[in-house]
Protein backbone atom coordinates (compact mmCIF):
# COMPACT_ATOMS: atom_id res chain seq x y z
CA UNK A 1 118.82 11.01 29.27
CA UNK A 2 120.76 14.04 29.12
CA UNK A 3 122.60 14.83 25.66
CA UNK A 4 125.78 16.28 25.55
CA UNK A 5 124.65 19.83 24.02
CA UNK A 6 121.57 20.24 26.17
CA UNK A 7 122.75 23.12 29.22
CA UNK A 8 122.58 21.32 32.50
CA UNK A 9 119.55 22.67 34.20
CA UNK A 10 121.74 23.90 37.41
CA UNK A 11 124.31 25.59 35.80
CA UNK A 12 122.78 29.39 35.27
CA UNK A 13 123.38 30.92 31.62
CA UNK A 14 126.11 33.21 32.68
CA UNK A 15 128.46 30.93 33.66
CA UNK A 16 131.96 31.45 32.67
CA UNK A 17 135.37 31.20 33.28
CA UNK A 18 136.85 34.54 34.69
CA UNK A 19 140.84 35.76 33.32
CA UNK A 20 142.57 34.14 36.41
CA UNK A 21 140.30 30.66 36.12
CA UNK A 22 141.32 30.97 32.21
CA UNK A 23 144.38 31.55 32.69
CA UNK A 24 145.21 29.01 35.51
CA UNK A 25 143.62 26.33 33.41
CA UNK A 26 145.39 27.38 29.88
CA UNK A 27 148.87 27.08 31.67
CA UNK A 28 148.48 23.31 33.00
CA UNK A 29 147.36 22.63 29.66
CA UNK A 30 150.97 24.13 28.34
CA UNK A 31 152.28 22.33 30.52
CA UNK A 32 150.92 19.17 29.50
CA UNK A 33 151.41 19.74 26.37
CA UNK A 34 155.02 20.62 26.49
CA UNK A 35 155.47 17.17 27.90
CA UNK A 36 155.73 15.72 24.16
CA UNK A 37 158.22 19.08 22.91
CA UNK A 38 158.40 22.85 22.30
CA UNK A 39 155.02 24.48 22.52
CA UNK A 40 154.21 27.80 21.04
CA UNK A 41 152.41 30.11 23.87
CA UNK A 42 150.61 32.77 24.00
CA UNK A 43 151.98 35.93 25.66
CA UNK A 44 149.14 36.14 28.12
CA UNK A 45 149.68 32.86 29.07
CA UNK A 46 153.53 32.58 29.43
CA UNK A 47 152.86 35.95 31.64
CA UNK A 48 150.81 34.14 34.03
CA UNK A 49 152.72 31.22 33.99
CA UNK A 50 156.04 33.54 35.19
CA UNK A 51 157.82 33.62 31.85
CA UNK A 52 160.03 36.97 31.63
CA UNK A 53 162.53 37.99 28.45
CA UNK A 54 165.82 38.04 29.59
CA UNK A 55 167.37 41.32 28.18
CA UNK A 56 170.05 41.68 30.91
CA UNK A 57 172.72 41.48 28.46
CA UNK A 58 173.28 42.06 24.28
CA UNK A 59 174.72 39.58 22.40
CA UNK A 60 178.17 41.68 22.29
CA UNK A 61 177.84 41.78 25.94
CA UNK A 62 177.54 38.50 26.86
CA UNK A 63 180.63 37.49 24.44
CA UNK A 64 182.57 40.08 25.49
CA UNK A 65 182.23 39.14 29.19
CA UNK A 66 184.05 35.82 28.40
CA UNK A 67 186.81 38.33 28.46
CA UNK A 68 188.43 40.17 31.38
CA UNK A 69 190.82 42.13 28.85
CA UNK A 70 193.42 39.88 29.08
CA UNK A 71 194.02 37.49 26.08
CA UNK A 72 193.79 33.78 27.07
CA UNK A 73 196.17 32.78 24.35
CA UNK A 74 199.24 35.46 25.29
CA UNK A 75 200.90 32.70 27.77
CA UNK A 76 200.73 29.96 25.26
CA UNK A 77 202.07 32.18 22.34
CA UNK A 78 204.71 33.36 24.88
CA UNK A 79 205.87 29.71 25.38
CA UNK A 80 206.19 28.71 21.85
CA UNK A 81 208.09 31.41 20.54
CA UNK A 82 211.40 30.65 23.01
């Protein structure tokens, strides 16, 4: 009987995983994980797995596109004051 730190005798002593194998198999394990909530994750990993930082717009940006120039509340000032 075989014990669970003896080397199987077929598998040669170089054996390992390569980056893509490591990589493939660290991302299904996020995504197990992340099953139960929020995971923190490595860069590497969230690269392979297609994760991007979205930096298309500043936080002034995005408020001020709300906004078209116009103010929203000149009508309803307009119609209380006559």
């Amino acid at each position: 009987m075989k014990t669970p730190n003896t080397p199987d005798k077929g598998t040669p002593a170089s054996a390992a995983l390569n980056d893509q194998d490591y990589l493939a198999l660290a991302s299904s394990m996020i995504n197990v994980q992340s099953l139960t909530g929020p995971v923190p994750v490595d860069p590497d990993i969230a690269d392979a797995m297609g994760a991007f930082s979205e930096d298309a717009l500043s936080a002034d940006d995005a408020l001020d596109s709300h906004f078209d120039g116009v103010d929203p509340t000149a009508d309803a000032e307009a119609s209380n004051n006559g």
